[in-house]
N, C-alpha and C. Protein backbone atom coordinates (compact mmCIF):
# COMPACT_ATOMS: atom_id res chain seq x y z
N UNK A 1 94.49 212.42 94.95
CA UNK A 1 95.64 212.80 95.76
C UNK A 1 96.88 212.06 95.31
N UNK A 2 96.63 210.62 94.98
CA UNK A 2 97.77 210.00 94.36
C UNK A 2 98.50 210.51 93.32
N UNK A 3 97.23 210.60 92.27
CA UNK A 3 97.51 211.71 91.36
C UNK A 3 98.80 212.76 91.43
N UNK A 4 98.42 213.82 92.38
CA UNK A 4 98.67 214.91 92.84
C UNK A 4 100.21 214.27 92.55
N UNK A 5 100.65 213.90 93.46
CA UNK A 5 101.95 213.23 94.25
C UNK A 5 102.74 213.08 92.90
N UNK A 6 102.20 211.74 92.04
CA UNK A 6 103.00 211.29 91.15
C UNK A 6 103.08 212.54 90.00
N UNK A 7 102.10 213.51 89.60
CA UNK A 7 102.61 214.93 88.90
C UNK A 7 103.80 215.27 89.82
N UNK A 8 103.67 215.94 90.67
CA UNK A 8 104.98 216.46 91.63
C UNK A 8 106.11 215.61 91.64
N UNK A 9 105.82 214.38 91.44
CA UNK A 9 107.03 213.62 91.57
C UNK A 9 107.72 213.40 90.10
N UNK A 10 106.91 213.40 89.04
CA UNK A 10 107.00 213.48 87.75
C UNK A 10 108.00 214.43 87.25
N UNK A 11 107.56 215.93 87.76
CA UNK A 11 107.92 217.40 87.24
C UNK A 11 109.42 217.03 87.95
N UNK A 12 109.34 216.72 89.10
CA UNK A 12 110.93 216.97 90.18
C UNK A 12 111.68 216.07 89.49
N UNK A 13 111.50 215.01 89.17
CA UNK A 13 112.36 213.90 87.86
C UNK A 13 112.94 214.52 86.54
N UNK A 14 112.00 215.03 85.61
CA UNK A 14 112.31 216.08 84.91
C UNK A 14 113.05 216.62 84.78
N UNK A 15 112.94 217.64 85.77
CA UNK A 15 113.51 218.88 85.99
C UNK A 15 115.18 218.42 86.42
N UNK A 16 114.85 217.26 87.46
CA UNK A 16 116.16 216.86 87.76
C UNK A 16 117.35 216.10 86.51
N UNK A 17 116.24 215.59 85.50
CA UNK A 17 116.97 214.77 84.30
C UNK A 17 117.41 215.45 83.59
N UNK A 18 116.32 216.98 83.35
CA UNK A 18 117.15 217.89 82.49
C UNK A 18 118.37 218.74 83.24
N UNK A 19 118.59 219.15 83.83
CA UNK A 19 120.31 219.65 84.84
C UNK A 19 120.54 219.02 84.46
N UNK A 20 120.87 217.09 84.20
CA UNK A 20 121.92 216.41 84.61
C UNK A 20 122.15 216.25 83.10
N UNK A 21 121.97 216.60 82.32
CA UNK A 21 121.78 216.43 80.97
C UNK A 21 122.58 217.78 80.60
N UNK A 22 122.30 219.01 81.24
CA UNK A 22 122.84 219.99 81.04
C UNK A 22 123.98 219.91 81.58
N UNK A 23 124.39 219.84 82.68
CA UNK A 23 125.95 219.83 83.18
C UNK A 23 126.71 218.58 82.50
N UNK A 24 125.95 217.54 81.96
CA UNK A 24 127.40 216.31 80.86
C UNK A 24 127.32 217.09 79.98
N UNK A 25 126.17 217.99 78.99
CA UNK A 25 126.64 218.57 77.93
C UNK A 25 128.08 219.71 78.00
N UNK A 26 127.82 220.39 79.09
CA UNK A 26 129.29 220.71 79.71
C UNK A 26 130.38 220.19 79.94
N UNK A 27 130.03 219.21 80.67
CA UNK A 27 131.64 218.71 80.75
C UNK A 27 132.25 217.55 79.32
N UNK A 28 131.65 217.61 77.81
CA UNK A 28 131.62 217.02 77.03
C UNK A 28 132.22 218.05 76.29
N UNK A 29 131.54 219.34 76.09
CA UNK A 29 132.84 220.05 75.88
C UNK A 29 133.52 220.73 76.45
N UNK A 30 133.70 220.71 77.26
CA UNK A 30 135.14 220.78 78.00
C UNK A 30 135.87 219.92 78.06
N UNK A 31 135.57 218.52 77.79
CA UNK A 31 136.63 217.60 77.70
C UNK A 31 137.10 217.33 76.95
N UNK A 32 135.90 217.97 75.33
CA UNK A 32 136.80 218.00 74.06
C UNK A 32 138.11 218.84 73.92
N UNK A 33 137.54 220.51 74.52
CA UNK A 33 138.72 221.44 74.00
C UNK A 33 140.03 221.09 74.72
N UNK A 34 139.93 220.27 75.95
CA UNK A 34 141.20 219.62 76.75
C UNK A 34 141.89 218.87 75.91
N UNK A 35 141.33 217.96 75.55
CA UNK A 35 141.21 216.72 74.02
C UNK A 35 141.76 217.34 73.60
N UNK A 36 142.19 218.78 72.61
CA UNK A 36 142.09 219.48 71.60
C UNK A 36 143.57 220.04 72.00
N UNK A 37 143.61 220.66 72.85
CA UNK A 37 144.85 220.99 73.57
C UNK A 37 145.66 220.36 73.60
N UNK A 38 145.64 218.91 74.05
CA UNK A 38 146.42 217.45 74.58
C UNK A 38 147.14 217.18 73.36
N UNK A 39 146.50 217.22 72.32
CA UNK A 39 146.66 216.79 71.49
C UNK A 39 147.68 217.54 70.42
N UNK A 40 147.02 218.49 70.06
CA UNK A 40 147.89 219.88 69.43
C UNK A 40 148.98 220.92 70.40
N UNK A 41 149.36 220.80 71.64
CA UNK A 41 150.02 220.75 72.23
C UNK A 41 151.16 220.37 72.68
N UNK A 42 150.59 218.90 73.27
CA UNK A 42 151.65 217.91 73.79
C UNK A 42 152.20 216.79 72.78
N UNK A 43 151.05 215.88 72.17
CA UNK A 43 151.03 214.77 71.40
C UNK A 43 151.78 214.93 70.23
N UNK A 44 151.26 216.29 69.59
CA UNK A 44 151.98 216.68 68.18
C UNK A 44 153.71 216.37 67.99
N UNK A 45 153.73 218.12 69.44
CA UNK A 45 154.88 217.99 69.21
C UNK A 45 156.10 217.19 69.56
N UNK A 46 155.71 215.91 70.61
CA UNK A 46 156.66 214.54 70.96
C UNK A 46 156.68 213.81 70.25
N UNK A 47 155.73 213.72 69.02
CA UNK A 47 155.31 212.86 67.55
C UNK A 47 156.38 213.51 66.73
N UNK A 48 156.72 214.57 67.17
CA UNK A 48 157.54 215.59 66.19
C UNK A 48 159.20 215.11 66.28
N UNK A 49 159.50 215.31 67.81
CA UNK A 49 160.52 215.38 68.30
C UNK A 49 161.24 213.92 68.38
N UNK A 50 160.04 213.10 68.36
CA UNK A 50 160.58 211.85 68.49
C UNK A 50 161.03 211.11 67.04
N UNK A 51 160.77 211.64 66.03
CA UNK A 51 160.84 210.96 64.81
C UNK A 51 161.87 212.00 64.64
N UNK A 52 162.25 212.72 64.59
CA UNK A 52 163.76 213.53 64.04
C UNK A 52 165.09 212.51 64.39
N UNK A 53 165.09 212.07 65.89
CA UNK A 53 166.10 210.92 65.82
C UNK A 53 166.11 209.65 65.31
N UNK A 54 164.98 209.06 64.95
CA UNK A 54 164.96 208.15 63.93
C UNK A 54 165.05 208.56 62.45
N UNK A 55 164.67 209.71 62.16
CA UNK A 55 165.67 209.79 60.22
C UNK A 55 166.76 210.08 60.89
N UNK A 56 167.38 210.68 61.95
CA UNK A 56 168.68 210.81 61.76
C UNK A 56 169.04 209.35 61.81
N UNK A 57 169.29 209.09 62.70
CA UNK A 57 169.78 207.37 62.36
C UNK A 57 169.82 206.30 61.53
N UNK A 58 168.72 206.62 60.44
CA UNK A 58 168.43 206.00 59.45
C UNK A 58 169.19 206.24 58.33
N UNK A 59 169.44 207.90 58.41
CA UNK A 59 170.08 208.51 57.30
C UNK A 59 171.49 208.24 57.83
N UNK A 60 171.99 207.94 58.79
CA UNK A 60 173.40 207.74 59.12
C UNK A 60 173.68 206.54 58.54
N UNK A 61 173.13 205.21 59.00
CA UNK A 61 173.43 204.15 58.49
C UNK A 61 172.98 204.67 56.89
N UNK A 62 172.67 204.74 56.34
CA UNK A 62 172.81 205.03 54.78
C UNK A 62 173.78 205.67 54.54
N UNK A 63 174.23 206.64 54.86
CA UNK A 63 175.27 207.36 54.55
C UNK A 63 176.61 206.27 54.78
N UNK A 64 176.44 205.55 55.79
CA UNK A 64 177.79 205.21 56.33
C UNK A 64 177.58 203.73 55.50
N UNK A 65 176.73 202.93 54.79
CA UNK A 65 176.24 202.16 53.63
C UNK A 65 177.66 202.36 52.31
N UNK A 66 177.22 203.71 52.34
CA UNK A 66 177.50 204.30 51.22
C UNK A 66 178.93 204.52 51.40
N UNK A 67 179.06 204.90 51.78
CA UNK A 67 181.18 205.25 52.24
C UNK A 67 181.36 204.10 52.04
N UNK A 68 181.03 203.09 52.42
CA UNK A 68 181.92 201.75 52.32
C UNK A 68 182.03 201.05 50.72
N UNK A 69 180.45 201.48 50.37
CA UNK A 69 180.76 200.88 48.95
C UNK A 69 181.74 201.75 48.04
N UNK A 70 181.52 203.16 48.12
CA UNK A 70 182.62 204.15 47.54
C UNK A 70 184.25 203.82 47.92
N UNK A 71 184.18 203.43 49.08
CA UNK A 71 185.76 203.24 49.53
C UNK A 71 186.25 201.80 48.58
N UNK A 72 185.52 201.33 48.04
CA UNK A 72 185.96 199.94 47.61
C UNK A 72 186.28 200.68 45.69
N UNK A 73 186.17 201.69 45.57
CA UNK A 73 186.29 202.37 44.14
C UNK A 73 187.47 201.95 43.89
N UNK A 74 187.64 202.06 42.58
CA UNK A 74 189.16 201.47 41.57
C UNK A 74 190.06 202.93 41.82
N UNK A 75 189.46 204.14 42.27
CA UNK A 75 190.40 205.27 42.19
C UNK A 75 189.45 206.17 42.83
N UNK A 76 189.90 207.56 43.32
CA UNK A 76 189.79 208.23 44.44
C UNK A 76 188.45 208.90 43.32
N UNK A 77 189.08 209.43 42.06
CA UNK A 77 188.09 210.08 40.98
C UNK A 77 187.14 209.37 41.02
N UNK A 78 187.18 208.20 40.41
CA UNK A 78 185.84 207.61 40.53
C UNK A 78 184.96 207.47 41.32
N UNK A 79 185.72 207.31 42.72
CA UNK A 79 184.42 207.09 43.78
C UNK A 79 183.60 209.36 43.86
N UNK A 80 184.56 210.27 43.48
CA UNK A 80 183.44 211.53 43.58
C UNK A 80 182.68 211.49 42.30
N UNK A 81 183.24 210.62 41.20
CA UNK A 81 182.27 210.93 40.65
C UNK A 81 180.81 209.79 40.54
N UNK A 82 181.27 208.45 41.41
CA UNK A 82 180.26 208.26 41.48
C UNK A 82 179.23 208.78 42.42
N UNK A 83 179.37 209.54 43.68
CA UNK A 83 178.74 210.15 44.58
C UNK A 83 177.95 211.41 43.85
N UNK A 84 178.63 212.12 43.00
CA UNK A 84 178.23 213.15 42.15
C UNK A 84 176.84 212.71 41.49
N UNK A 85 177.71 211.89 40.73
CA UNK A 85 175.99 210.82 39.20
C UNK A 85 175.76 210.25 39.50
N UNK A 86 175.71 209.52 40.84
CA UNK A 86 174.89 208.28 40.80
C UNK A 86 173.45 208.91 41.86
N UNK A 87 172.70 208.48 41.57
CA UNK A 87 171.34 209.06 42.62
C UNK A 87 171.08 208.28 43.69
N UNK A 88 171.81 207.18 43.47
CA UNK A 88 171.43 205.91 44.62
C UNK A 88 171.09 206.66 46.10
N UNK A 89 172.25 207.18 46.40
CA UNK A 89 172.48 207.64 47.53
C UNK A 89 171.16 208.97 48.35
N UNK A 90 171.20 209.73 47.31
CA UNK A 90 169.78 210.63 47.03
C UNK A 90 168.73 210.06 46.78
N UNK A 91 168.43 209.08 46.52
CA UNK A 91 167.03 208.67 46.25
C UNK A 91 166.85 207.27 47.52
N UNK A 92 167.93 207.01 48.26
CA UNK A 92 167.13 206.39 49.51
C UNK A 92 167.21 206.99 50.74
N UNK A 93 168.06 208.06 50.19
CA UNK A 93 167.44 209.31 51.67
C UNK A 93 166.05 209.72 51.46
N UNK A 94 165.69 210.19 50.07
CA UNK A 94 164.30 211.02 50.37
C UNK A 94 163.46 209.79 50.30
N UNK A 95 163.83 208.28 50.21
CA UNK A 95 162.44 207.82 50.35
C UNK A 95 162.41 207.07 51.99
N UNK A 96 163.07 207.77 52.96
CA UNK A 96 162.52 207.65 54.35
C UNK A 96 161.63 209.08 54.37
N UNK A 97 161.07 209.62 53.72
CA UNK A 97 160.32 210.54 53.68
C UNK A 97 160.64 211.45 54.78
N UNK A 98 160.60 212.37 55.11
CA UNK A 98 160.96 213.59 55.51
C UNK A 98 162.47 213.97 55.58
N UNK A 99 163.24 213.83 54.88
CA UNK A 99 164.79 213.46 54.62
C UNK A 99 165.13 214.37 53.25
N UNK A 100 165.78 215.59 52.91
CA UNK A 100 165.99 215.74 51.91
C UNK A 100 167.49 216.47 51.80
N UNK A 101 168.63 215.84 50.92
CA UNK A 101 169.62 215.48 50.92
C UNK A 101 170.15 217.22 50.44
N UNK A 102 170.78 218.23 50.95
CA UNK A 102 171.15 219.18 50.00
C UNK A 102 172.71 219.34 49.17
N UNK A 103 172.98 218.67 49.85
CA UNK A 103 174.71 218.78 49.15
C UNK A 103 175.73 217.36 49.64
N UNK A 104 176.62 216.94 48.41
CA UNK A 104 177.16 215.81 49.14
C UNK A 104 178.88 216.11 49.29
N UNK A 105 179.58 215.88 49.65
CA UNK A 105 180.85 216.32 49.42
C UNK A 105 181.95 214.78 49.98
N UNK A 106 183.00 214.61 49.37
CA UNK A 106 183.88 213.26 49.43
C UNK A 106 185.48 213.95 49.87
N UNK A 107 185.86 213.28 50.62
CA UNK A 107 187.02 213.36 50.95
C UNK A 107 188.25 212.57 51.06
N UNK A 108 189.61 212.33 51.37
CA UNK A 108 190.01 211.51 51.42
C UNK A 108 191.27 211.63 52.89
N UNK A 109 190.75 211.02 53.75
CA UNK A 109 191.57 211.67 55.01
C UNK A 109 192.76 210.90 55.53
N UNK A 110 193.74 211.04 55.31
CA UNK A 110 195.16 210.25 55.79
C UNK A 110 195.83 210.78 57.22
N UNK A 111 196.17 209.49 57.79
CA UNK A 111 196.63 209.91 59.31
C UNK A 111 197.79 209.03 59.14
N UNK A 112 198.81 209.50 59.97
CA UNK A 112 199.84 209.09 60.26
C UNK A 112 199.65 207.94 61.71
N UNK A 113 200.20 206.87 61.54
CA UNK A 113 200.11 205.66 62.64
C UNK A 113 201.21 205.80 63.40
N UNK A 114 202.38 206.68 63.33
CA UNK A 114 203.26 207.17 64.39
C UNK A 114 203.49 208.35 64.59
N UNK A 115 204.14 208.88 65.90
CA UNK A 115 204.39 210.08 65.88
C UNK A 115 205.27 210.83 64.99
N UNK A 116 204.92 212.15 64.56
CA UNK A 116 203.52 212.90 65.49
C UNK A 116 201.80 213.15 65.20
N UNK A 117 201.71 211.65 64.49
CA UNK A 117 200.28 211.66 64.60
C UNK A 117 199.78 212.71 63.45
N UNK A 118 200.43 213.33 62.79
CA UNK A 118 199.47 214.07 61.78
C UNK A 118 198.41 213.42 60.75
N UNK A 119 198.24 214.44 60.13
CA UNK A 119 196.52 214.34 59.23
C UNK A 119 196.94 215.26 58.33
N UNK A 120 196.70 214.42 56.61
CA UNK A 120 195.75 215.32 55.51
C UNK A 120 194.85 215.01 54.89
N UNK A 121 194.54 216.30 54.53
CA UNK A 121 192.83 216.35 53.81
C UNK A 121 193.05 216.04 52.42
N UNK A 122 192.60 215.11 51.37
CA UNK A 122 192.60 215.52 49.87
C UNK A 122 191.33 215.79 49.29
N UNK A 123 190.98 216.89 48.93
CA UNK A 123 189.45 217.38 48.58
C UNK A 123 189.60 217.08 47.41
N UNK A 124 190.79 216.97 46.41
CA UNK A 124 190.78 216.47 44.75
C UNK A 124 191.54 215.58 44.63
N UNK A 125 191.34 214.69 43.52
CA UNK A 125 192.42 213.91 43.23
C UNK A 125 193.35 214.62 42.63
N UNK A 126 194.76 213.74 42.73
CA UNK A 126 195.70 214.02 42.29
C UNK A 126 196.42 215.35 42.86
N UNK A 127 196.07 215.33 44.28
CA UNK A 127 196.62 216.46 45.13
C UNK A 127 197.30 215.81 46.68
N UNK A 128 197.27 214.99 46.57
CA UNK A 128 198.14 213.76 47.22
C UNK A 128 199.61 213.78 47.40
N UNK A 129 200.41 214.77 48.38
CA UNK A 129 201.83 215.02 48.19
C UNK A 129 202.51 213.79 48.50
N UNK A 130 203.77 213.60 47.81
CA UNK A 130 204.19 212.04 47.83
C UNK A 130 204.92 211.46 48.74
N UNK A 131 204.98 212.47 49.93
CA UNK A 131 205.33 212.12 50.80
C UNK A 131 204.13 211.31 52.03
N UNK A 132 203.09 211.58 51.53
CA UNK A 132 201.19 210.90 52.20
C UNK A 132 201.13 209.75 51.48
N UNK A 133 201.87 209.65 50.32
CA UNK A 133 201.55 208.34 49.77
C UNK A 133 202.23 206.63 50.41
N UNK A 134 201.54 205.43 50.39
CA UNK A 134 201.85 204.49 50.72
C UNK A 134 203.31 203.78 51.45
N UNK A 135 203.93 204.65 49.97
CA UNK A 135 205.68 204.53 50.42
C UNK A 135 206.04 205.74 50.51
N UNK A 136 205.79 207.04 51.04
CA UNK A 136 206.55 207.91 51.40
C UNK A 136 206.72 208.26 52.79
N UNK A 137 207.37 209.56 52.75
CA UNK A 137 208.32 209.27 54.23
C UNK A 137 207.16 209.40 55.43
N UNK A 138 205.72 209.82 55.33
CA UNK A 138 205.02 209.45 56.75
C UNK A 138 204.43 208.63 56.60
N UNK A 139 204.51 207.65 56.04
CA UNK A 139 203.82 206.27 56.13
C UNK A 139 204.57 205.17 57.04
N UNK A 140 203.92 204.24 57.82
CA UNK A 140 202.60 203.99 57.80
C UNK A 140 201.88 205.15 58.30
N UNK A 141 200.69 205.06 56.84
CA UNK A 141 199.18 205.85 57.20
C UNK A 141 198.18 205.09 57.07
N UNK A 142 196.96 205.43 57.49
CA UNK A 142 195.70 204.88 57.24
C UNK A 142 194.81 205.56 56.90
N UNK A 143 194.65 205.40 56.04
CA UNK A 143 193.76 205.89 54.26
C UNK A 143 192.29 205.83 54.42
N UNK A 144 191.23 207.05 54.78
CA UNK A 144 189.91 207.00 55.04
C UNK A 144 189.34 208.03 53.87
N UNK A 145 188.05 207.04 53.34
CA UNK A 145 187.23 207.61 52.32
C UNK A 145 186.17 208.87 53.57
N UNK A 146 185.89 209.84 53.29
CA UNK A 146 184.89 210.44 54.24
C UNK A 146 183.99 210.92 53.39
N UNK A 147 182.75 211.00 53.66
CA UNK A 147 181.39 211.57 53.02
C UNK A 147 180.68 212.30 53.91
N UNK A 148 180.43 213.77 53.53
CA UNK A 148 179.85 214.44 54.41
C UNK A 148 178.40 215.26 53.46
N UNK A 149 177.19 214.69 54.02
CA UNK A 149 175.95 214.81 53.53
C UNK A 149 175.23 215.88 54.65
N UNK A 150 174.86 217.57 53.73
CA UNK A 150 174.01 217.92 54.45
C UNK A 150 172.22 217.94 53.74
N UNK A 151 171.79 218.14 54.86
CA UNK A 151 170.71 217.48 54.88
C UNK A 151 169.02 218.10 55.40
N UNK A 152 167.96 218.18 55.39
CA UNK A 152 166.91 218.68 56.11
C UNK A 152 166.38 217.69 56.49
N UNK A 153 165.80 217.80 58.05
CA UNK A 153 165.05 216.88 58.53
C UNK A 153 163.76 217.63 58.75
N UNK A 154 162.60 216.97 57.96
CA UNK A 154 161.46 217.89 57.95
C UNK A 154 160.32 216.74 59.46
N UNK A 155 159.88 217.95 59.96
CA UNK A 155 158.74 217.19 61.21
C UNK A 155 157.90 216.96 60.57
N UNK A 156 156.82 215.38 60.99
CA UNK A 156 155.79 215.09 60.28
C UNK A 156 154.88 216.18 60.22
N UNK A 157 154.68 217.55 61.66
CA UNK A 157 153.69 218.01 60.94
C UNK A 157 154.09 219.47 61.42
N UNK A 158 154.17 220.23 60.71
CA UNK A 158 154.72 221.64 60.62
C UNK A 158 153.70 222.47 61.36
N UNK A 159 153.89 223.67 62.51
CA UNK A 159 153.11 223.97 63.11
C UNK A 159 153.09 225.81 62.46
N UNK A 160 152.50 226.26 61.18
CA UNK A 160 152.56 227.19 61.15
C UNK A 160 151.94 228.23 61.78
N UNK A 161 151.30 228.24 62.65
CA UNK A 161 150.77 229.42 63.37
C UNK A 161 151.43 229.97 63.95
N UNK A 162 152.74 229.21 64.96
CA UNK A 162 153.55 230.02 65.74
C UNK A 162 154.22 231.55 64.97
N UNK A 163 154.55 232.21 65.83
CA UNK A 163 155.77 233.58 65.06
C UNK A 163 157.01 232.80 65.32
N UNK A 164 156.99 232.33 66.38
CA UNK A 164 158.93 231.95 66.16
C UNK A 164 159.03 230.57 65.36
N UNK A 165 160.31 230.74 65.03
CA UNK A 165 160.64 229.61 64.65
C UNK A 165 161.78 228.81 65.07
N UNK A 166 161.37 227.25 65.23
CA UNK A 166 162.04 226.46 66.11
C UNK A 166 161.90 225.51 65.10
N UNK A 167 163.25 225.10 64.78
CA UNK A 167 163.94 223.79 63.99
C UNK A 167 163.12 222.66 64.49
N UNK A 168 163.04 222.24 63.25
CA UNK A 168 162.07 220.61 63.94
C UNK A 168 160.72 220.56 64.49
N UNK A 169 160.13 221.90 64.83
CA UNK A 169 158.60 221.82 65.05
C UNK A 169 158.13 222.96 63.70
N UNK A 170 158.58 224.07 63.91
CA UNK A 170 158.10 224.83 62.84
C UNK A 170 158.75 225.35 61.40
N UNK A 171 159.78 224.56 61.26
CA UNK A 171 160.62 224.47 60.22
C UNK A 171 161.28 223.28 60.25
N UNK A 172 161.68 223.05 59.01
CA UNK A 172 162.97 221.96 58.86
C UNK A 172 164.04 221.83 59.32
N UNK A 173 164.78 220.78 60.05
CA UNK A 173 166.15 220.95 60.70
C UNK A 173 167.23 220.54 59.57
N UNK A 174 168.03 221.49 59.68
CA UNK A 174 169.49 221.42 58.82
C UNK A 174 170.39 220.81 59.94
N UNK A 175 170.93 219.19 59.47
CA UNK A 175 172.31 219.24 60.21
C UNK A 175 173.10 218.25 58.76
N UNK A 176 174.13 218.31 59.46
CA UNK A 176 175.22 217.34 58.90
C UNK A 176 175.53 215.91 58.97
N UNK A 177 175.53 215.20 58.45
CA UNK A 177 176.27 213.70 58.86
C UNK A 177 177.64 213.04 58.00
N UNK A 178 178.55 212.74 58.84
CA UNK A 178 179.51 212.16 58.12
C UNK A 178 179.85 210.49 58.62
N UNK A 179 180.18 210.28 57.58
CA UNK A 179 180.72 208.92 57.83
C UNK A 179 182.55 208.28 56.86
N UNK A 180 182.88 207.42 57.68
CA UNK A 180 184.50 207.18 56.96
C UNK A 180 184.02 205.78 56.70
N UNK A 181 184.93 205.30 56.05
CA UNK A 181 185.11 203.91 55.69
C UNK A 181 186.65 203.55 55.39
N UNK A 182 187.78 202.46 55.39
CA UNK A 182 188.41 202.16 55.25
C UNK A 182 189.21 202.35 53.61
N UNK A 183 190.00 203.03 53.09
CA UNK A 183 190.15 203.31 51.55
C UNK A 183 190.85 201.55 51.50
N UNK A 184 190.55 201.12 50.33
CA UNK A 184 191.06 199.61 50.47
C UNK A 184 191.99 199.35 48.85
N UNK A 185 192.44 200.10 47.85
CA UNK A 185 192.87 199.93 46.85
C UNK A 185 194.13 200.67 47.14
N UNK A 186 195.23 199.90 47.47
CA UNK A 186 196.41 200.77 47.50
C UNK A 186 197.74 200.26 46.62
N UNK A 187 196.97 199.83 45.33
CA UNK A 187 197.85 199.39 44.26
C UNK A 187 198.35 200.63 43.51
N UNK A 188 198.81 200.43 42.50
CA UNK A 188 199.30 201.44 41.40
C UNK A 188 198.32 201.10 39.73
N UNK A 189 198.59 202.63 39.06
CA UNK A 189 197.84 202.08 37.89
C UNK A 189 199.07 201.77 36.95
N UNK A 190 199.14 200.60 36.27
CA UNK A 190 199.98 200.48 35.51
C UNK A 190 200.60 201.56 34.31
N UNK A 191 200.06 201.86 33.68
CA UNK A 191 200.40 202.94 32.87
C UNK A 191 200.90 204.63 33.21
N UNK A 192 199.99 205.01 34.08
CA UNK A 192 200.27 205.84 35.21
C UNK A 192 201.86 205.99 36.09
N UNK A 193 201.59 204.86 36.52
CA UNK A 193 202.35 204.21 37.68
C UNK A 193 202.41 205.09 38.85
N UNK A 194 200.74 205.79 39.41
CA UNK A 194 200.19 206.47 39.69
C UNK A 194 199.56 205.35 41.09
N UNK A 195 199.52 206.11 42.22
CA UNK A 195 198.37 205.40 43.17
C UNK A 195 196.77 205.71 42.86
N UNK A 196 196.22 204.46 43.12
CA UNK A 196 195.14 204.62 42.77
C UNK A 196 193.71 205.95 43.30
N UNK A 197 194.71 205.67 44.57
CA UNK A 197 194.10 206.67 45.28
C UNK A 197 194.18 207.67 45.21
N UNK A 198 195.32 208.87 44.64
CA UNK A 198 195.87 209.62 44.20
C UNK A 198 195.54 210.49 42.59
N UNK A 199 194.28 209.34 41.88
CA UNK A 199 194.03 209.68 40.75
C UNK A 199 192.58 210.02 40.56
């Protein structure tokens, strides 16, 4: 009879160990594909979103690095053409890795320090009317080198399955950054007798 009992009590253990065995194998996966969701969902894309403002910032201070050393150029030519040939500038954008530089462009922006406050642009040298220059009639001005770098900001991880496309999760973001720096050579070239800035 004891017997009896401890079979019956045996089988009901069992039976009860296997359910409980069966419903964690359930909720094990189900807690993976949640897992799975959480992850490729939510995690991805704030991993995504959150690192786009750090290359931007990174790439700003580089950029704005860079204006300053260009603004210190012997002449307005030289500093586009060092922005042009020199790779410096291109080769420590793309090595914050997901950063890739597409076009650079230099400017030279003059403002007037009294009224009425105007502004010109010089996109070339030697296009500098002589009235913008140092001693002509709207001066005082203040003489800014500008660099304007566009750019792709690629997300660490590209989500191609979607159909749409959204900058920064499923494609690369295109923006712009500029930065000025102070133009600081406002001598003449001797032979010239040309502003430096102007050449």
């Amino acid at each position: 009879m004891i017997s009896g009992r401890r079979s019956v009590s045996s089988l009901w253990f069992a039976a009860t160990s296997m359910r409980n065995r069966q419903i964690g194998g359930y909720q094990i996966s189900e807690f993976t594909a949640a897992l799975v969701v959480l992850v490729i969902g939510i995690v991805v894309p704030l991993v995504d979103l959150a690192a786009m403002p750090l290359h931007w910032i990174l790439s700003q201070e580089i950029i704005t690095s860079e204006a300053r050393r260009l603004a210190q150029s012997e002449s307005f030519s030289s500093a586009i053409a060092a922005l042009d040939n020199d790779p410096l500038l291109r080769t420590r954008l793309l090595n914050l890795g997901g950063v890739k530089p597409l076009s650079t462009d230099c400017k030279l922006i003059i403002s007037m320090l009294n009224k009425p406050y105007e502004s010109f642009v010089a996109n070339e040298p030697k296009s500098i009317p002589a009235e913008w220059l140092p001693e002509g009639k709207r001066s005082p001005c203040y003489y800014e080198l500008e660099i304007t770098v566009v750019q792709e900001l690629s997300p660490l991880v590209v989500f191609n399955a979607f159909n749409t496309s959204i900058p920064g999760l499923t494609r690369p973001f295109i923006c712009t950054i500029k930065a000025r720096a102070h133009w600081e050579n406002y001598g003449r070239n001797p032979v010239t007798k040309r502003f430096y800035m102007n050449e």
